[in-house]
N, C-alpha and C. Protein backbone atom coordinates (compact mmCIF):
# COMPACT_ATOMS: atom_id res chain seq x y z
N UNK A 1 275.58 -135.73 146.92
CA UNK A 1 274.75 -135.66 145.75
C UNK A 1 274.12 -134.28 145.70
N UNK A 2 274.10 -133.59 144.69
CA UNK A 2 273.58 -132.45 144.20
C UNK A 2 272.44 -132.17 143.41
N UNK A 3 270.86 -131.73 143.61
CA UNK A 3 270.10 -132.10 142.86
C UNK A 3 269.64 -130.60 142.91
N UNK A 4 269.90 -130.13 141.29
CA UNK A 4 269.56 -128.82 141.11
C UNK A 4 268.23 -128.32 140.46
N UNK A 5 267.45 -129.48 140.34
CA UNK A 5 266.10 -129.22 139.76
C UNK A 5 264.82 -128.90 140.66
N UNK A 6 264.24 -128.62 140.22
CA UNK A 6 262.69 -128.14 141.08
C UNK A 6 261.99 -129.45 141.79
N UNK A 7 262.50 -130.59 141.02
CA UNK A 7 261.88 -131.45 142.12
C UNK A 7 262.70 -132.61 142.61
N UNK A 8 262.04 -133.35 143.74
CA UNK A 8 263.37 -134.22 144.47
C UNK A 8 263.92 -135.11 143.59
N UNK A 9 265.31 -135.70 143.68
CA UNK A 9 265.28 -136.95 143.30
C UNK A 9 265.71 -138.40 143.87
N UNK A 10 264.99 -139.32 143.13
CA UNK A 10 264.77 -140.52 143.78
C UNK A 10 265.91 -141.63 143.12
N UNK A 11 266.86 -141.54 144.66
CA UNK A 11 267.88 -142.38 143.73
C UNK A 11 268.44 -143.92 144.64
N UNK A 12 268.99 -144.77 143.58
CA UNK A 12 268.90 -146.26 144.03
C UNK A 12 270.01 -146.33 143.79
N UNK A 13 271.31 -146.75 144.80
CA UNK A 13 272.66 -147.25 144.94
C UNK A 13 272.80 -148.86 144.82
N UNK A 14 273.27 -149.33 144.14
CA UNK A 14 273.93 -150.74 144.11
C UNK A 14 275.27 -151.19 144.23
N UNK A 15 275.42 -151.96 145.67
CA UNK A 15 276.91 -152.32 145.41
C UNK A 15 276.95 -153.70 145.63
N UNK A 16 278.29 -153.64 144.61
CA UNK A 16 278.71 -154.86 144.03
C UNK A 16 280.04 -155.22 144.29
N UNK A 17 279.82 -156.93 143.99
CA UNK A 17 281.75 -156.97 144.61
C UNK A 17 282.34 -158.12 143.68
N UNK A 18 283.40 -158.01 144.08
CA UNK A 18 283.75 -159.08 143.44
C UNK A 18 283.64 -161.00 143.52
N UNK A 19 283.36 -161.24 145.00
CA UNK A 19 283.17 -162.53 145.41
C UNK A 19 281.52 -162.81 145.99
N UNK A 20 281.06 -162.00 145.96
CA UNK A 20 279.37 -162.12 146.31
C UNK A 20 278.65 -161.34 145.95
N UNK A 21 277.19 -161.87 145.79
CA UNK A 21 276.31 -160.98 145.14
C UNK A 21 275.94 -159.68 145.05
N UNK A 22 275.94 -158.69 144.31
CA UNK A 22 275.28 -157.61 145.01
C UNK A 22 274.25 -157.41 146.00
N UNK A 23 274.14 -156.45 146.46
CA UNK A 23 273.03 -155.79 147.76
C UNK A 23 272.66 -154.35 147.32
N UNK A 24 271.23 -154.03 147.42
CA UNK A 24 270.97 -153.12 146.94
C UNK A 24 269.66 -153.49 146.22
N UNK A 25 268.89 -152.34 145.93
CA UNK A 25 268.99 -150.72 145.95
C UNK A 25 268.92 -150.47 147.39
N UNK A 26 269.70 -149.81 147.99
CA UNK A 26 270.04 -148.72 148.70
C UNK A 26 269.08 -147.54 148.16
N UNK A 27 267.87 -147.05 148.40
CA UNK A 27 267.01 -145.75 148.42
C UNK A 27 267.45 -144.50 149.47
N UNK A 28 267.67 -143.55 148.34
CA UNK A 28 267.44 -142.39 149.56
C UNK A 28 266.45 -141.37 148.59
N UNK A 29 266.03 -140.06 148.92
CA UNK A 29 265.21 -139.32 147.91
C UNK A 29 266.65 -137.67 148.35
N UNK A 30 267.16 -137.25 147.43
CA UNK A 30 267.39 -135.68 147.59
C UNK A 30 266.81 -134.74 147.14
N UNK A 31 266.34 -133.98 148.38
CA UNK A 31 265.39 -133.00 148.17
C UNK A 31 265.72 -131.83 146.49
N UNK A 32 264.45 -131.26 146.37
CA UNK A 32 264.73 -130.19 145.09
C UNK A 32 265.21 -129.21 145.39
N UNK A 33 266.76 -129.12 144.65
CA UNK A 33 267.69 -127.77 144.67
C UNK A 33 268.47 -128.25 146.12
N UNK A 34 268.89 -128.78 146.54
CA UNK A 34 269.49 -129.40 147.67
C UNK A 34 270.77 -130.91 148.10
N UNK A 35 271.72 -130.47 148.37
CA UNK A 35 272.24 -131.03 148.62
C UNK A 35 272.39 -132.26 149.72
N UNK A 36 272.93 -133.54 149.43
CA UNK A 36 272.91 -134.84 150.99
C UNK A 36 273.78 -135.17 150.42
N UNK A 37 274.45 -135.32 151.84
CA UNK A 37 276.12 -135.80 152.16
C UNK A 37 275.72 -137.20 152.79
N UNK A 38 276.17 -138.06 152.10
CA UNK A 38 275.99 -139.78 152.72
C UNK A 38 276.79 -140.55 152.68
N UNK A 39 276.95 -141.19 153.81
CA UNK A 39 278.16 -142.17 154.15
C UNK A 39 277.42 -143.49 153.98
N UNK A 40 278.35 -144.24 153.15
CA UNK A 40 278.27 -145.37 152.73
C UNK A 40 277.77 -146.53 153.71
N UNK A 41 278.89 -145.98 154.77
CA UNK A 41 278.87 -146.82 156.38
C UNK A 41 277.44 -146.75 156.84
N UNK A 42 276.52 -145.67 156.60
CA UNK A 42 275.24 -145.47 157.09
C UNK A 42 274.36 -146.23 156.77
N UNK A 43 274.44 -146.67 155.43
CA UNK A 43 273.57 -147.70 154.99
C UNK A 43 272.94 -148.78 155.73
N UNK A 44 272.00 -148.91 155.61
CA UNK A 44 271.18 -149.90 156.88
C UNK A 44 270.59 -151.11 156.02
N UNK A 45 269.46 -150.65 155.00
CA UNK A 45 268.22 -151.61 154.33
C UNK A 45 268.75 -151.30 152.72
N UNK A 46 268.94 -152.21 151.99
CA UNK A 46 268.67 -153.59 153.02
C UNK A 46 269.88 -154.69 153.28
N UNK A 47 270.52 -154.04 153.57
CA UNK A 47 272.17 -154.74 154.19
C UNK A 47 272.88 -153.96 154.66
N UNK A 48 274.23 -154.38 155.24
CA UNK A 48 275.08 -152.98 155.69
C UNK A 48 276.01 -153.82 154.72
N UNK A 49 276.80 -152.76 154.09
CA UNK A 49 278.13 -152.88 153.41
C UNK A 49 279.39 -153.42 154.59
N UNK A 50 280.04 -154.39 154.04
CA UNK A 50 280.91 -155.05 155.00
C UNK A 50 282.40 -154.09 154.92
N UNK A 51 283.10 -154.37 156.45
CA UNK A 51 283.71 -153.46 155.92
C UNK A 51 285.40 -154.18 155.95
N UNK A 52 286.08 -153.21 154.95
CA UNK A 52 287.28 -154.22 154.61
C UNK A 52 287.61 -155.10 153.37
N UNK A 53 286.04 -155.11 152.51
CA UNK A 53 286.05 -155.94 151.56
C UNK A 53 285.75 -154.51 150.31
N UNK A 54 286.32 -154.98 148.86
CA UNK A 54 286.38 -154.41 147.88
C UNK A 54 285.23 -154.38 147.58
N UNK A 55 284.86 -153.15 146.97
CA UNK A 55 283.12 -152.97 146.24
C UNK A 55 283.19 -151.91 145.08
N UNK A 56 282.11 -151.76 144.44
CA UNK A 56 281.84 -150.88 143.75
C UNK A 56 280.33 -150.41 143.57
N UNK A 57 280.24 -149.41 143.30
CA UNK A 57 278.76 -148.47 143.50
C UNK A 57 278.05 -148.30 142.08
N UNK A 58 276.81 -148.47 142.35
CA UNK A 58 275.91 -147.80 141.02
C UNK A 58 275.29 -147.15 141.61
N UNK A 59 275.29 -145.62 141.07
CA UNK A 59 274.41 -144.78 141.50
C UNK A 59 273.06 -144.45 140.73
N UNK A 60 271.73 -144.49 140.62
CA UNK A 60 270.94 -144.12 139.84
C UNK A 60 270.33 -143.91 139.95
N UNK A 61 269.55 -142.36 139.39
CA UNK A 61 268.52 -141.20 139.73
C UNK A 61 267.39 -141.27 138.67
N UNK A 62 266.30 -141.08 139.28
CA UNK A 62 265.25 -140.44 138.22
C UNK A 62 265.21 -139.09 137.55
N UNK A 63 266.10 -138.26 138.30
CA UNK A 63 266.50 -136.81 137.63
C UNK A 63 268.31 -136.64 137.69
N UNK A 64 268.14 -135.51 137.03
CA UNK A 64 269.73 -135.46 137.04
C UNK A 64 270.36 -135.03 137.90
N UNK A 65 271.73 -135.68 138.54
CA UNK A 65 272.04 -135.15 139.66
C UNK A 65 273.45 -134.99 139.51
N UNK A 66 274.09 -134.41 140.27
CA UNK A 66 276.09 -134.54 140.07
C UNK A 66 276.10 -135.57 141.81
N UNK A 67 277.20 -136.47 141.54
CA UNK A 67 276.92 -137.22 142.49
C UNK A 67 279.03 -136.91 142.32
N UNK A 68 279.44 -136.02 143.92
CA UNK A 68 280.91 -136.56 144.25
C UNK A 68 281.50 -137.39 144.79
N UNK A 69 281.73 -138.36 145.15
CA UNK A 69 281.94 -139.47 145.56
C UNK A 69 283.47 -139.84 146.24
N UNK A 70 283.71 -139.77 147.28
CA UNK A 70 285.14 -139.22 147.93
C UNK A 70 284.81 -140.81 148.90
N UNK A 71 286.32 -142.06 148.81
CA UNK A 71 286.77 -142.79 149.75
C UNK A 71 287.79 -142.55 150.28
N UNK A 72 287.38 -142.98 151.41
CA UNK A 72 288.77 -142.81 152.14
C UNK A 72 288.95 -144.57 152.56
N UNK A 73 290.34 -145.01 152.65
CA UNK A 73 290.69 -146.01 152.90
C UNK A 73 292.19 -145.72 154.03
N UNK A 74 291.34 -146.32 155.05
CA UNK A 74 291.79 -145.89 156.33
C UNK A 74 292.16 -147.15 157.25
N UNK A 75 292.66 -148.22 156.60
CA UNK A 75 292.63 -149.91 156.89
C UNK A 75 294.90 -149.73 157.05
N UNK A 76 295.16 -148.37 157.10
CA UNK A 76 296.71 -148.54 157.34
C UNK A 76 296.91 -146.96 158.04
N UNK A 77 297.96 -147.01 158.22
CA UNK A 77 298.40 -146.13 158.75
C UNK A 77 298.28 -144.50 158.10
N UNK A 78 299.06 -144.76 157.04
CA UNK A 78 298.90 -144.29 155.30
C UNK A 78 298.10 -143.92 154.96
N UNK A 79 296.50 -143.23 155.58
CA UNK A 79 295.45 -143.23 154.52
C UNK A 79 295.50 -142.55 153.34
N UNK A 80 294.48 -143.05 152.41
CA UNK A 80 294.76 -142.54 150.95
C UNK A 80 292.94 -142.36 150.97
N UNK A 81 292.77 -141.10 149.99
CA UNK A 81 291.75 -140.48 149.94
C UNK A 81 291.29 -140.29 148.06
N UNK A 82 290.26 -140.85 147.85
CA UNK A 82 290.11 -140.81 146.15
C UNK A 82 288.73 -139.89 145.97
N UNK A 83 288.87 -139.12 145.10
CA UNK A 83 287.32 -138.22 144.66
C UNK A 83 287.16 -138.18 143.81
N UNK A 84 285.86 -138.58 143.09
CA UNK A 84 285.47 -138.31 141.47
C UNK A 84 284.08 -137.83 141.52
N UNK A 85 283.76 -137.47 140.52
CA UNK A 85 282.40 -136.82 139.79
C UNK A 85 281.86 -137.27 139.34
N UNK A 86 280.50 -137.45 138.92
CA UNK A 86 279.75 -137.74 138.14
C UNK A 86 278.92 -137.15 137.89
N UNK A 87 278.08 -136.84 136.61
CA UNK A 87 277.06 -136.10 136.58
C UNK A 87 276.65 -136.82 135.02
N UNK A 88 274.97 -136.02 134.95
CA UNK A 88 273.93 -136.47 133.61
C UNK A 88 274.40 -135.23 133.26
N UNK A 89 274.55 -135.95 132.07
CA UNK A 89 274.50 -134.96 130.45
C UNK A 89 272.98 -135.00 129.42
């Protein structure tokens, strides 16, 4: 996550799945003008993401941020690696 403004921002991850409820917000704060690199796996409070099972993420900031978002799926031999972008307009 990339937060290029003068002050931090305060952002809340939600993930969701397909066979059980979501978990989340996931809080972290990124500092102003500063970059954090975060692994999903790190997540602690208030659940840990299971691993092996399909999910999907909401990311959401009080300021604007570009958020890159790179999985790797590493459950074969084969891994396959996906990256996308996001950012406020």
């Amino acid at each position: 996550m990339l937060n290029t403004s003068a002050s931090d921002a305060h952002v809340r991850i939600t993930i969701y799945f397909s066979d059980r409820d979501p978990i989340g917000p996931f809080r972290v704060t990124v500092p102003a003008q500063r970059t954090l690199h975060l692994r999903f796996d790190d997540l602690r409070d208030p659940a840990t993401i299971p691993r092996g099972v399909d999910f999907a993420s909401l990311i959401e900031s009080d300021r604007p941020i570009v958020v890159q978002h790179t999985r790797l799926d590493s459950r074969q031999e084969a891994n396959a690696l996906l990256t996308t972008i996001g950012y406020a307009q």
